[in-house]
PDB file of N, CA and C in Angstrom:
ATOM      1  N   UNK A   1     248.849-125.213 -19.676  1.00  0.00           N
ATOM      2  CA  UNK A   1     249.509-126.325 -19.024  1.00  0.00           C
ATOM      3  C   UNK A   1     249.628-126.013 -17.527  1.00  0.00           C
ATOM      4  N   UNK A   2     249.229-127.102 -16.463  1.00  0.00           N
ATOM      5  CA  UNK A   2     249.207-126.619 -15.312  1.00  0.00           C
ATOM      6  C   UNK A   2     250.525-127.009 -14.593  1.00  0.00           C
ATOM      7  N   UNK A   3     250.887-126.165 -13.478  1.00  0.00           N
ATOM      8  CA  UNK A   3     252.475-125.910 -13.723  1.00  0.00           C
ATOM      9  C   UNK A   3     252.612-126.205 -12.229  1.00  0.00           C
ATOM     10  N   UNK A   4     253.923-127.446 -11.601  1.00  0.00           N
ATOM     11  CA  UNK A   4     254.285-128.232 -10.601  1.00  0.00           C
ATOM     12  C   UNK A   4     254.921-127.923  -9.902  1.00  0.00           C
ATOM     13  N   UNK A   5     255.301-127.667  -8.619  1.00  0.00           N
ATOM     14  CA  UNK A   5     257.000-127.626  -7.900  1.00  0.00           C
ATOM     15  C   UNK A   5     256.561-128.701  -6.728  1.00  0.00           C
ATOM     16  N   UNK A   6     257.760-129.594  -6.951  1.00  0.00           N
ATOM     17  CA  UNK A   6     257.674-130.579  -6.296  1.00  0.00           C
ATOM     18  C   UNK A   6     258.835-130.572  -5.380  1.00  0.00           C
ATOM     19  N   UNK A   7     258.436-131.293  -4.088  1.00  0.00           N
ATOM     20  CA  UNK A   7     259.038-130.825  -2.984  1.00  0.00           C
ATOM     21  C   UNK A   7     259.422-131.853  -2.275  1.00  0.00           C
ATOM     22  N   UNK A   8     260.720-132.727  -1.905  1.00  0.00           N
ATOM     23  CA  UNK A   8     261.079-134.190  -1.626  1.00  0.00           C
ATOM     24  C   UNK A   8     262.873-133.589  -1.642  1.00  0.00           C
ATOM     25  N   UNK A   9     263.155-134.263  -0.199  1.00  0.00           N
ATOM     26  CA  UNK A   9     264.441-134.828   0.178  1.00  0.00           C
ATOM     27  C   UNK A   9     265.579-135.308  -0.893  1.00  0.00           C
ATOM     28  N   UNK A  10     264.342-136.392  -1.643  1.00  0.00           N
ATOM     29  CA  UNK A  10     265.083-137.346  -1.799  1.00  0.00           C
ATOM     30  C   UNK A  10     265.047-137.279  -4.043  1.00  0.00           C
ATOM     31  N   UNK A  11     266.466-136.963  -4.237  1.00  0.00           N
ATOM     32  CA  UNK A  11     266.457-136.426  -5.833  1.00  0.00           C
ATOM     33  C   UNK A  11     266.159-137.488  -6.653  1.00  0.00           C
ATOM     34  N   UNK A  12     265.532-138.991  -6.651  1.00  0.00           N
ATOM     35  CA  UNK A  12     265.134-139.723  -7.299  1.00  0.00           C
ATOM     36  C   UNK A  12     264.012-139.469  -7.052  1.00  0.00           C
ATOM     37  N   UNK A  13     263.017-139.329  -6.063  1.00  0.00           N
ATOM     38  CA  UNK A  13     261.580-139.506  -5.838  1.00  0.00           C
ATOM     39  C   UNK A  13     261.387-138.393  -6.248  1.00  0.00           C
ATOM     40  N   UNK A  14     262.024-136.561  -6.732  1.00  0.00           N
ATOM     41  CA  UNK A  14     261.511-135.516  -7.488  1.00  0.00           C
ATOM     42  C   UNK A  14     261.547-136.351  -8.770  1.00  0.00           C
ATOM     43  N   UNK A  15     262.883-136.906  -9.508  1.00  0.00           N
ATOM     44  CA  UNK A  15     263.216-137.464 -10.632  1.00  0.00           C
ATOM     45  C   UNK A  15     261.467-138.367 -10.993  1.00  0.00           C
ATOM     46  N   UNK A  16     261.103-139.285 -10.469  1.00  0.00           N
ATOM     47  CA  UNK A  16     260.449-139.932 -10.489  1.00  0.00           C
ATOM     48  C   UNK A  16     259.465-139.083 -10.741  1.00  0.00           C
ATOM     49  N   UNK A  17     258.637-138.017 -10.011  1.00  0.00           N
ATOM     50  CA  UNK A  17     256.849-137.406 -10.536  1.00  0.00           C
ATOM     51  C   UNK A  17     257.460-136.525 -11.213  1.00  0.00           C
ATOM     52  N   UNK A  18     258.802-136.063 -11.274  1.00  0.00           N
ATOM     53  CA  UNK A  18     259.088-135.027 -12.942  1.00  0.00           C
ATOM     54  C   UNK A  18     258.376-135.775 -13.934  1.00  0.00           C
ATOM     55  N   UNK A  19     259.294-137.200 -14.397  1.00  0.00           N
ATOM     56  CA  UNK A  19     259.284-137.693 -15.170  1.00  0.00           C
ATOM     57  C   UNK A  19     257.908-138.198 -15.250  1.00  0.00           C
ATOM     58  N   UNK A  20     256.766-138.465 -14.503  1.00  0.00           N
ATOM     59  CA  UNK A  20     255.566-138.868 -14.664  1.00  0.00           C
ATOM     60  C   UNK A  20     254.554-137.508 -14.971  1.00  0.00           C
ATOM     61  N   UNK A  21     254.837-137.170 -14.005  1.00  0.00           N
ATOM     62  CA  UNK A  21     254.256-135.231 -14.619  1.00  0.00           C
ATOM     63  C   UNK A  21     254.485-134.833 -15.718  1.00  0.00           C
ATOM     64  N   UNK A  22     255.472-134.769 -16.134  1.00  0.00           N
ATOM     65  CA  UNK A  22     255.974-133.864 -17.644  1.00  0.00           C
ATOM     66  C   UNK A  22     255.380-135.129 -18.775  1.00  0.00           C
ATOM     67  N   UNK A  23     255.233-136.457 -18.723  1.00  0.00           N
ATOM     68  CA  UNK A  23     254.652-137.132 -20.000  1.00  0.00           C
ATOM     69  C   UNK A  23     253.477-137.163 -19.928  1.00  0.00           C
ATOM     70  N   UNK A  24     252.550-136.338 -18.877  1.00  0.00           N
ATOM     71  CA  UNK A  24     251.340-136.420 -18.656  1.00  0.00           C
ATOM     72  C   UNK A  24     250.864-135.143 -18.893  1.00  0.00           C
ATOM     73  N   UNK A  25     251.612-133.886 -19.651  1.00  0.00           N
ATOM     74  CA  UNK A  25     250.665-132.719 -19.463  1.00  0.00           C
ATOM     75  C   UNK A  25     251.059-131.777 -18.344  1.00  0.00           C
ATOM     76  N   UNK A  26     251.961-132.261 -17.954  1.00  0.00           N
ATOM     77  CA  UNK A  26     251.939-131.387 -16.254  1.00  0.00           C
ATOM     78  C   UNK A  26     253.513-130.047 -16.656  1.00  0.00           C
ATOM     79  N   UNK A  27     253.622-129.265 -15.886  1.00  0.00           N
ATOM     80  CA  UNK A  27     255.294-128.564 -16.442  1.00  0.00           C
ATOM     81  C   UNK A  27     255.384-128.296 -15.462  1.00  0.00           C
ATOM     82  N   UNK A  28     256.592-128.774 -14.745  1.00  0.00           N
ATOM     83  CA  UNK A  28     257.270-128.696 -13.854  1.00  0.00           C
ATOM     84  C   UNK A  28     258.070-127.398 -13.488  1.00  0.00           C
ATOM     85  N   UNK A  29     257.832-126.655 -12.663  1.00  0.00           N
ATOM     86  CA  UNK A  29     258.200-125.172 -12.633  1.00  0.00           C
ATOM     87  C   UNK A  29     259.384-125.114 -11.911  1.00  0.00           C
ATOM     88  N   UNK A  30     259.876-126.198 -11.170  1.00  0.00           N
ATOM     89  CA  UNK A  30     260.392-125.987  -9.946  1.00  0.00           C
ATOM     90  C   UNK A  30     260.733-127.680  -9.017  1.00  0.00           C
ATOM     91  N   UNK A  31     261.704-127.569  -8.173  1.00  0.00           N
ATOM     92  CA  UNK A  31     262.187-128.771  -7.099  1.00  0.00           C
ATOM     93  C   UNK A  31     262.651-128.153  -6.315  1.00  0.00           C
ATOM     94  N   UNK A  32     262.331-128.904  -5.131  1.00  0.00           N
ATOM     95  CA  UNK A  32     262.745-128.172  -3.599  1.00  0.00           C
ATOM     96  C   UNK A  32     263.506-129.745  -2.790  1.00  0.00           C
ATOM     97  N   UNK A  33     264.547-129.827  -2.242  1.00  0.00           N
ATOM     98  CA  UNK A  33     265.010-130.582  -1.343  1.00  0.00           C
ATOM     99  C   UNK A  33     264.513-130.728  -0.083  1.00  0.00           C
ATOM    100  N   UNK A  34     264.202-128.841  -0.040  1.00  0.00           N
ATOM    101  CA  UNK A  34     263.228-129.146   2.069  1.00  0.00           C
ATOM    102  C   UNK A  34     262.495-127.950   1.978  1.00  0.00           C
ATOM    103  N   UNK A  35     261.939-127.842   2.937  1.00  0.00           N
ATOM    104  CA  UNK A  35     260.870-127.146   3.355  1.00  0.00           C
ATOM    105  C   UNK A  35     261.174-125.276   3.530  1.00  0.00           C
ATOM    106  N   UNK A  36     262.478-125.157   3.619  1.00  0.00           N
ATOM    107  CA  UNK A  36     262.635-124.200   4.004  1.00  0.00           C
ATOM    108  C   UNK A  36     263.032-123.814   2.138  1.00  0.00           C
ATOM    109  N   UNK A  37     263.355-124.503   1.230  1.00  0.00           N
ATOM    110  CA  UNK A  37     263.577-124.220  -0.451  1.00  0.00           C
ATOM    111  C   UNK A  37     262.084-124.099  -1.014  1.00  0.00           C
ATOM    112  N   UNK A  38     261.212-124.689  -0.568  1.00  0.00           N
ATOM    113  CA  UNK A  38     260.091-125.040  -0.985  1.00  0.00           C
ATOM    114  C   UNK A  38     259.334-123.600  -0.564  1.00  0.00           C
ATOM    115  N   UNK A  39     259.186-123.371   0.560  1.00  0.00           N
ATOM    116  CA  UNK A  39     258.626-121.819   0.916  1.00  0.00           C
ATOM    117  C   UNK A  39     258.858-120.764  -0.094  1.00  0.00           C
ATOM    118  N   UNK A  40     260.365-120.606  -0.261  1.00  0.00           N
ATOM    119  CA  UNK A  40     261.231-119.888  -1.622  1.00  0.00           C
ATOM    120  C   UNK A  40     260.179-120.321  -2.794  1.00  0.00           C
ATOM    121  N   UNK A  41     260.424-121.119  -2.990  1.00  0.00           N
ATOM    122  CA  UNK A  41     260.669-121.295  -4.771  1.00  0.00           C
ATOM    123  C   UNK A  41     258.528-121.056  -5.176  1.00  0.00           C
ATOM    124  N   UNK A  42     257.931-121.155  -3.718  1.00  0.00           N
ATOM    125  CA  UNK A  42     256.814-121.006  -4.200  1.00  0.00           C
ATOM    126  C   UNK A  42     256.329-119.889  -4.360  1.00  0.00           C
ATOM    127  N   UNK A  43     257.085-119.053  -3.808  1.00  0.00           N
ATOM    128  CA  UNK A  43     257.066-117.632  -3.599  1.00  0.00           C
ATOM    129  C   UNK A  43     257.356-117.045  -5.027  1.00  0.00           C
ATOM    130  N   UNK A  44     258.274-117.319  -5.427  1.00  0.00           N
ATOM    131  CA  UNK A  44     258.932-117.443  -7.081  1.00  0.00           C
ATOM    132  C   UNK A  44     258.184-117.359  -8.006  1.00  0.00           C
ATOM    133  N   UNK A  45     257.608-118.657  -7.958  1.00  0.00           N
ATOM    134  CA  UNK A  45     257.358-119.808  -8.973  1.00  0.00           C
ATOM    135  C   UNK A  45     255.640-119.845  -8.992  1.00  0.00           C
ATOM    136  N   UNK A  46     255.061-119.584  -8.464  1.00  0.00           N
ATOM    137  CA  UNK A  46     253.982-119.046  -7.782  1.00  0.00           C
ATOM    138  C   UNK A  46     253.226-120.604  -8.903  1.00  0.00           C
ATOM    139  N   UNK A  47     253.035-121.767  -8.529  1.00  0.00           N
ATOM    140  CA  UNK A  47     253.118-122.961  -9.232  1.00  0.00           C
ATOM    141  C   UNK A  47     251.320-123.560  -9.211  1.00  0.00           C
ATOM    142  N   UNK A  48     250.549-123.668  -9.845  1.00  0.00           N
ATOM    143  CA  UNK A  48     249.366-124.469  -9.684  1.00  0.00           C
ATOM    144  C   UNK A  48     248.708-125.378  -8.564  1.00  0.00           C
ATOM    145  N   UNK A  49     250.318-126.050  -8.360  1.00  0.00           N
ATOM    146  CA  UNK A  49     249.848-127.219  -7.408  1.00  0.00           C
ATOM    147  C   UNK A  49     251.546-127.420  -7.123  1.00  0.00           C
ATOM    148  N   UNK A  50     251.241-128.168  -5.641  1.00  0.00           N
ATOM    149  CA  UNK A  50     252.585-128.270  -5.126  1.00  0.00           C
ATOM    150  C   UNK A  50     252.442-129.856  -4.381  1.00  0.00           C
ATOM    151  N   UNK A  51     253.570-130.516  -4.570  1.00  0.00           N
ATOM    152  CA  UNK A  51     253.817-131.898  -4.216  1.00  0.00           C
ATOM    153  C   UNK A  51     254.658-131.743  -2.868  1.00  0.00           C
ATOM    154  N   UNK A  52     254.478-132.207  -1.816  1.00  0.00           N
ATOM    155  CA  UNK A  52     254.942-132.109  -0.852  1.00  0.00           C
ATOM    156  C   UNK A  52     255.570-133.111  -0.091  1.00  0.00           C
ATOM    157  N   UNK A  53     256.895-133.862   0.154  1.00  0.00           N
ATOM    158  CA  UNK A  53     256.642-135.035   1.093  1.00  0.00           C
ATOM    159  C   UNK A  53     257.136-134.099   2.627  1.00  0.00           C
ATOM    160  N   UNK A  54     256.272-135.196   3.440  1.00  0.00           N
ATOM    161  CA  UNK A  54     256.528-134.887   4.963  1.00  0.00           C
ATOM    162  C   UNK A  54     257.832-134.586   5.481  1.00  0.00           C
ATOM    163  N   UNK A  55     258.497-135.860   5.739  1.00  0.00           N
ATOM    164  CA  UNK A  55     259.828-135.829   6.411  1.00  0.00           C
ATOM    165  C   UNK A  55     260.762-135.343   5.665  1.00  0.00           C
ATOM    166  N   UNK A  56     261.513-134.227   6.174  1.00  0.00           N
ATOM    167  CA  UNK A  56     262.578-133.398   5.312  1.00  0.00           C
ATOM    168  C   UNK A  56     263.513-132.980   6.274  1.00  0.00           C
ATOM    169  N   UNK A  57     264.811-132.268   6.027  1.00  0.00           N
ATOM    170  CA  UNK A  57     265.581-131.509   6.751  1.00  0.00           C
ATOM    171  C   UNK A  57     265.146-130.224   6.877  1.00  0.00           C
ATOM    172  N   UNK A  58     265.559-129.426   7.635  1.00  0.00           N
ATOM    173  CA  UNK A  58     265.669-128.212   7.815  1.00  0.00           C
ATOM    174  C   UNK A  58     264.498-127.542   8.131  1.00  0.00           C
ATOM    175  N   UNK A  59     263.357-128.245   7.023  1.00  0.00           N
ATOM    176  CA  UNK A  59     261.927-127.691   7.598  1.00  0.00           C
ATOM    177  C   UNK A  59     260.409-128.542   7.342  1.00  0.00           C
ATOM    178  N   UNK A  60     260.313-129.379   8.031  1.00  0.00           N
ATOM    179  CA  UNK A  60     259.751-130.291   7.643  1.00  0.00           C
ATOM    180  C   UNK A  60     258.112-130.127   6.435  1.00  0.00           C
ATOM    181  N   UNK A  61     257.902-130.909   6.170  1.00  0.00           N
ATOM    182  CA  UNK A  61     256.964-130.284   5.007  1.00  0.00           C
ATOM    183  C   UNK A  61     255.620-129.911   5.458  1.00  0.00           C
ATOM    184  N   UNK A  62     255.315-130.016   6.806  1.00  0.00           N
ATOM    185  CA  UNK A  62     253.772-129.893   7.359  1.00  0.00           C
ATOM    186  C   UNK A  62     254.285-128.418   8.060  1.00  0.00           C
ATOM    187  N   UNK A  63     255.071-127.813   8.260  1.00  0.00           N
ATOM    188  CA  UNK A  63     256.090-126.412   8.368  1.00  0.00           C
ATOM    189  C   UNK A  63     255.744-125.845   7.095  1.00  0.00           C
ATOM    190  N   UNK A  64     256.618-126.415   6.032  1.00  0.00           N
ATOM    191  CA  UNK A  64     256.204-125.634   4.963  1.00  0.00           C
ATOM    192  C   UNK A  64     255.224-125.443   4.246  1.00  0.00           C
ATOM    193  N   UNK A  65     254.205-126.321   4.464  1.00  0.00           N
ATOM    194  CA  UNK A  65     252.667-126.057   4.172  1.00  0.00           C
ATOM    195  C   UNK A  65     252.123-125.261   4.314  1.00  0.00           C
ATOM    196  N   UNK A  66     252.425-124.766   6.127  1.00  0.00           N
ATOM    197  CA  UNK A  66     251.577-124.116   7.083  1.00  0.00           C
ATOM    198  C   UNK A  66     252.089-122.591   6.041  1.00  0.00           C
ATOM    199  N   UNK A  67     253.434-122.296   6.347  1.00  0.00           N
ATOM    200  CA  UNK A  67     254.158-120.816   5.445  1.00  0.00           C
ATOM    201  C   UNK A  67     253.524-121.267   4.335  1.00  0.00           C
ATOM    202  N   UNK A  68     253.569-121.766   3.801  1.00  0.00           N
ATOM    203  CA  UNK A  68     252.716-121.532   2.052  1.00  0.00           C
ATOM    204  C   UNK A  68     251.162-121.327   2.372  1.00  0.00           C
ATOM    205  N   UNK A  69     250.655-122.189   2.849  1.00  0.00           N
ATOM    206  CA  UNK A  69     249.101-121.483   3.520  1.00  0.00           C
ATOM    207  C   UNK A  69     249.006-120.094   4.372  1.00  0.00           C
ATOM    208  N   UNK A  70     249.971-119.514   4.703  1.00  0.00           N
ATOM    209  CA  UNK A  70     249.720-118.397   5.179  1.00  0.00           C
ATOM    210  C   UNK A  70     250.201-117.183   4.224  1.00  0.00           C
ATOM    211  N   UNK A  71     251.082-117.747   3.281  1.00  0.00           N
ATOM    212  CA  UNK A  71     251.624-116.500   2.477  1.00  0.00           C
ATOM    213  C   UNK A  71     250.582-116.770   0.895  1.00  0.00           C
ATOM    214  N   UNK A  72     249.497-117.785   0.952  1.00  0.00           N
ATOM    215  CA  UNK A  72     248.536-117.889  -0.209  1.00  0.00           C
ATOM    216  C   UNK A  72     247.919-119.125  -0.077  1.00  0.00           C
ATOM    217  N   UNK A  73     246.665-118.593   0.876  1.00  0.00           N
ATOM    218  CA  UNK A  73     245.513-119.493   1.284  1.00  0.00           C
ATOM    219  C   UNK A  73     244.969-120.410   0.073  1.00  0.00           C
ATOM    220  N   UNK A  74     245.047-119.794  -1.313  1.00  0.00           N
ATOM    221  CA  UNK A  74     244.743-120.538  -2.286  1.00  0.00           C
ATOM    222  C   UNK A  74     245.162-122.074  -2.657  1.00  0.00           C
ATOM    223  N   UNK A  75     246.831-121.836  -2.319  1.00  0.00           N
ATOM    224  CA  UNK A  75     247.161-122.460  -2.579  1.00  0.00           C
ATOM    225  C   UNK A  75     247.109-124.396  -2.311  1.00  0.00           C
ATOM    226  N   UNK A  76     247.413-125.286  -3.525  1.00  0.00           N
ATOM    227  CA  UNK A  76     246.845-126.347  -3.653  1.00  0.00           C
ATOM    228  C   UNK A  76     248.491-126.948  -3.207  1.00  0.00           C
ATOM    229  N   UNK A  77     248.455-127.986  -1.881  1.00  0.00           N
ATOM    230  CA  UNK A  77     249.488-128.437  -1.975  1.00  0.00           C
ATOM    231  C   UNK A  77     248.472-130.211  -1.551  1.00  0.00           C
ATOM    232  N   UNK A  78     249.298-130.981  -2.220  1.00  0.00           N
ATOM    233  CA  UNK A  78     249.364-132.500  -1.782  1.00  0.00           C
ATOM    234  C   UNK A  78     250.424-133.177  -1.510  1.00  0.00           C
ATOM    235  N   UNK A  79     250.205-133.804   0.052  1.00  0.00           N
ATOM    236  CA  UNK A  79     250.944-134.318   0.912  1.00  0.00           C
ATOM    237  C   UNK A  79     251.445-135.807  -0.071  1.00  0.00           C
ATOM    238  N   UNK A  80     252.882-135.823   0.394  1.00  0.00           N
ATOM    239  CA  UNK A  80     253.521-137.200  -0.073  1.00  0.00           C
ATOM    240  C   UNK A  80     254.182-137.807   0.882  1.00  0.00           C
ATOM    241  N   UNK A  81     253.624-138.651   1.753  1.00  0.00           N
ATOM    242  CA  UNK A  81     253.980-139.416   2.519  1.00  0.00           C
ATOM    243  C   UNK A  81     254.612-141.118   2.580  1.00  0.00           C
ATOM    244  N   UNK A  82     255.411-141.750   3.750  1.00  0.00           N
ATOM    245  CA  UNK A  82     255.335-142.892   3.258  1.00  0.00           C
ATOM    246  C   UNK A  82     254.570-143.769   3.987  1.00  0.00           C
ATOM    247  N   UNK A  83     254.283-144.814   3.800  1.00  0.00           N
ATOM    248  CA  UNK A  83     253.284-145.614   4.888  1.00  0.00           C
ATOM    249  C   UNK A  83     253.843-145.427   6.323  1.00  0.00           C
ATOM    250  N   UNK A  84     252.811-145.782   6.914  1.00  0.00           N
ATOM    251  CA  UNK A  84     252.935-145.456   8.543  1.00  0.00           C
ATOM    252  C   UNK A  84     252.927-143.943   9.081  1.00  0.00           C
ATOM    253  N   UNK A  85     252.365-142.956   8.437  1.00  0.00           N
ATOM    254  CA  UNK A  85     253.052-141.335   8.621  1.00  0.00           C
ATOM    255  C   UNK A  85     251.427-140.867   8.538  1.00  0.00           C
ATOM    256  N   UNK A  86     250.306-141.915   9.461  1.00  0.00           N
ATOM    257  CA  UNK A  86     249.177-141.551   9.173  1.00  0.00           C
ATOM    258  C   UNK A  86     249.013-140.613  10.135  1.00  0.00           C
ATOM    259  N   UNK A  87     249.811-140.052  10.947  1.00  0.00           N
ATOM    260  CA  UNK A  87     249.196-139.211  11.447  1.00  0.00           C
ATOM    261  C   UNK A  87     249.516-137.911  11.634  1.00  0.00           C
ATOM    262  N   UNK A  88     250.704-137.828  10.621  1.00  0.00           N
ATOM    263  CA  UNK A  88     251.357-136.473  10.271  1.00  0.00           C
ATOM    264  C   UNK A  88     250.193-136.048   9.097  1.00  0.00           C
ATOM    265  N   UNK A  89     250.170-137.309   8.186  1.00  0.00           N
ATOM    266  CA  UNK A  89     248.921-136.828   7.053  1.00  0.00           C
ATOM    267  C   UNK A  89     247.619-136.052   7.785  1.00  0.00           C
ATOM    268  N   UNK A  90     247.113-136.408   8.713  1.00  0.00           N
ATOM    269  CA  UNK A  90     245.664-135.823   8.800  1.00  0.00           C
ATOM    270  C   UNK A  90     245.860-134.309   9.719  1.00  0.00           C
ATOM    271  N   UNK A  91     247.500-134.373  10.511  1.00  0.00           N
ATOM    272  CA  UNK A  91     247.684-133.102  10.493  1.00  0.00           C
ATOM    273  C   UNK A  91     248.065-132.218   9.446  1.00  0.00           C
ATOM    274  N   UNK A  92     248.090-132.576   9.012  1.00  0.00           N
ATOM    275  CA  UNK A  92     248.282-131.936   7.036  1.00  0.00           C
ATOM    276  C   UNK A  92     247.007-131.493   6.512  1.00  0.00           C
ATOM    277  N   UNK A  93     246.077-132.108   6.622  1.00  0.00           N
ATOM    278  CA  UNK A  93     244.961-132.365   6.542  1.00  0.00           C
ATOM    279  C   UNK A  93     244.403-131.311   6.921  1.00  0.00           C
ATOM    280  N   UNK A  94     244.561-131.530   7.958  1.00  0.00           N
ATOM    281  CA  UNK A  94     243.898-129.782   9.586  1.00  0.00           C
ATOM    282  C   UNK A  94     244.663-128.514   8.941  1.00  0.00           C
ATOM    283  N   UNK A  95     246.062-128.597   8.304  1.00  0.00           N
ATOM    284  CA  UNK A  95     246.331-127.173   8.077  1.00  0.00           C
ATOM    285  C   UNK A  95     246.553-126.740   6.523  1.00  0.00           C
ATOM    286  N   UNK A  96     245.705-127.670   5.603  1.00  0.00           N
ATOM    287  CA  UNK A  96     245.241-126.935   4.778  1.00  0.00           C
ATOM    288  C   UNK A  96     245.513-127.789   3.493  1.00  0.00           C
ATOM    289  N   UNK A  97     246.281-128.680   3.268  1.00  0.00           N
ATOM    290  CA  UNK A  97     246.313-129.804   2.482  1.00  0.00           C
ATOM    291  C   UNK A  97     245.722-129.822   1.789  1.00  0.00           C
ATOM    292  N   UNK A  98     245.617-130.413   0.338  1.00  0.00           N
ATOM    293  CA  UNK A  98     244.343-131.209  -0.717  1.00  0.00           C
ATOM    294  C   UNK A  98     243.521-132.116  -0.315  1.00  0.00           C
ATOM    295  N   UNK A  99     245.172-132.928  -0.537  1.00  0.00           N
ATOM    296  CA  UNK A  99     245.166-134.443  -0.193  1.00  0.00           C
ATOM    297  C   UNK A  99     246.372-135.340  -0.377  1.00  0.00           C
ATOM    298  N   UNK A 100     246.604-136.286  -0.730  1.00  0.00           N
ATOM    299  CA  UNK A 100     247.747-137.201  -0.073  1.00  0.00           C
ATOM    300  C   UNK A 100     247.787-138.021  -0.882  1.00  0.00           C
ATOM    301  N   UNK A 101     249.569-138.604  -1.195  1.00  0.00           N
ATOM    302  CA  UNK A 101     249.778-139.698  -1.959  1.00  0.00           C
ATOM    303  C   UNK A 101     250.787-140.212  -1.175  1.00  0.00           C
ATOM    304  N   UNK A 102     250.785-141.770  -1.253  1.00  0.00           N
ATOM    305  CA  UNK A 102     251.398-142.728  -0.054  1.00  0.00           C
ATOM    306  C   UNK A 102     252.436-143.597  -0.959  1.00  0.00           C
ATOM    307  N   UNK A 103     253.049-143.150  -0.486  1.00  0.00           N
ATOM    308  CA  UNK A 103     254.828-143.713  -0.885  1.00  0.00           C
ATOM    309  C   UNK A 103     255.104-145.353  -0.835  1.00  0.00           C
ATOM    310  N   UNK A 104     255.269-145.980  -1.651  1.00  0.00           N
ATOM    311  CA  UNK A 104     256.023-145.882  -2.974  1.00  0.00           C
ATOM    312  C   UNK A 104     254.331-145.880  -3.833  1.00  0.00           C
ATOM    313  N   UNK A 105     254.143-144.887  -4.643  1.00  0.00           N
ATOM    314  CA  UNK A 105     253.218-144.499  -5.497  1.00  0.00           C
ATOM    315  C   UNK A 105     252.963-144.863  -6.678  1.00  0.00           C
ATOM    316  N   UNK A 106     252.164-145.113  -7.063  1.00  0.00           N
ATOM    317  CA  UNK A 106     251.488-145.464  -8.611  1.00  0.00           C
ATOM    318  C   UNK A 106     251.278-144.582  -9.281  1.00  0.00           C
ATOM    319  N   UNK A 107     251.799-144.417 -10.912  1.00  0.00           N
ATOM    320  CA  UNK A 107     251.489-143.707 -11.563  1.00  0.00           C
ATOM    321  C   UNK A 107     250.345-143.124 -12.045  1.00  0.00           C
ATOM    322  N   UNK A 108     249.180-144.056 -11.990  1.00  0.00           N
ATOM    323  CA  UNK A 108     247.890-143.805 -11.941  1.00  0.00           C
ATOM    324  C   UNK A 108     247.195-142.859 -10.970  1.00  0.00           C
ATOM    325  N   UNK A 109     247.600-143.287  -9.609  1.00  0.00           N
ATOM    326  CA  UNK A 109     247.166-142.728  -8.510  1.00  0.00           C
ATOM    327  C   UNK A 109     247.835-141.137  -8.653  1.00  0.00           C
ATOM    328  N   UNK A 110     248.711-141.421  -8.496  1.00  0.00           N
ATOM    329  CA  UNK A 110     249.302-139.874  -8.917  1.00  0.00           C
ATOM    330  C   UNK A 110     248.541-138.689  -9.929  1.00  0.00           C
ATOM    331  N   UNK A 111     248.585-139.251 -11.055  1.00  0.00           N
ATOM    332  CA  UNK A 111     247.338-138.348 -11.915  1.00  0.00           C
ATOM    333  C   UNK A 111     246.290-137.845 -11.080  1.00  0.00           C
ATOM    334  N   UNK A 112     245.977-139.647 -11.269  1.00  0.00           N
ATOM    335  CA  UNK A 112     244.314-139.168 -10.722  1.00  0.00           C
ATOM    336  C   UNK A 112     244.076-138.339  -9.585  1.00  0.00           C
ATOM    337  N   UNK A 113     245.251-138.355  -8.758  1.00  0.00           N
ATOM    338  CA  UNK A 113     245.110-137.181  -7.675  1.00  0.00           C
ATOM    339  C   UNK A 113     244.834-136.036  -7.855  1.00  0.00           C
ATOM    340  N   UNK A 114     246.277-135.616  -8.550  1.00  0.00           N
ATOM    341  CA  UNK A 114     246.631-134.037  -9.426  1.00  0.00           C
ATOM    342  C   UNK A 114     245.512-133.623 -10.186  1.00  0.00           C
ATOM    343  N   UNK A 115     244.766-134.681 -10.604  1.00  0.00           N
ATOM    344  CA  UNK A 115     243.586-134.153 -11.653  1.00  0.00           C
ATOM    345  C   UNK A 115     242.469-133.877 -11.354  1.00  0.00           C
ATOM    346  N   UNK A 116     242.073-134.441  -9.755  1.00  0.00           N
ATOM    347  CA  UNK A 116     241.163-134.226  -8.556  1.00  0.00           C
ATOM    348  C   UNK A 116     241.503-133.087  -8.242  1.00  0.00           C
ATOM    349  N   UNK A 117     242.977-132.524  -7.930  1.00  0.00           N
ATOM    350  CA  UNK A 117     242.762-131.450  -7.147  1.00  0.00           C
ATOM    351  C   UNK A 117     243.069-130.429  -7.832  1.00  0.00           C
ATOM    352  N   UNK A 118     243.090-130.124  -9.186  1.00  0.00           N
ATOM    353  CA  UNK A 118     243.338-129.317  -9.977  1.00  0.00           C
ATOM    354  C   UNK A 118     242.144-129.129 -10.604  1.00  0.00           C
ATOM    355  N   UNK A 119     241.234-129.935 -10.513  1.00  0.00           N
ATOM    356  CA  UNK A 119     239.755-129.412 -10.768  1.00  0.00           C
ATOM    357  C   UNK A 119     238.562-128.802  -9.793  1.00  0.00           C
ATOM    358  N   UNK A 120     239.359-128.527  -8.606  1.00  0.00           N
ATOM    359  CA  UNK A 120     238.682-128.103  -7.241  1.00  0.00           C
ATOM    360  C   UNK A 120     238.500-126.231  -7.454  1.00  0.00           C
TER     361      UNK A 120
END
């Protein structure tokens, strides 16, 4: 089972891809509020794939990308943004990103992402 830590501000929008992740196969290892929890818990949790949204407190998520790309180049994170944030995405993009899901999200799209970049 390939294993999640998802990383969002905001405790309905983790609530929300838990609950779509976990009926899909996915196990959720982990939730981060910001960027600077998210660095932690990946360190931890050492997770498959990591869900990321941009705008956060304390450390914004294109911050905590960069520390997770430097403490494990391997690692698979996808950006969760909301519309209009096109240009934080493609700096996401430049420092090491998958790829990107655009807020408010489809359950479909979501998979089909995770399942793109978990087969890379």
């Amino acid at each position: 089972m390939k294993t999640v830590l998802i990383v969002d501000d905001m405790l309905f929008m983790r609530m929300a891809l838990k609950s779509i992740l976990e009926k899909n196969g996915f196990s959720v290892i982990g939730d981060a509020e910001n960027g600077v929890e998210a660095v932690k818990k990946y360190k931890e949790c050492a997770p498959d794939l990591v869900t990321m949204d941009i705008t956060m407190p304390e450390m914004s998520g294109l911050e905590a990308l960069k520390k997770i790309k430097e403490y494990d180049e391997n690692a698979k994170v996808i950006m969760v943004s909301a519309m209009g944030q096109e240009r934080f995405v493609k700096e996401a993009i430049m420092n090491g990103a998958n790829y990107f899901i655009a807020k408010p999200f489809k359950e479909a799209k979501v998979l089909e992402t995770l399942n793109k970049v978990m087969a890379w």
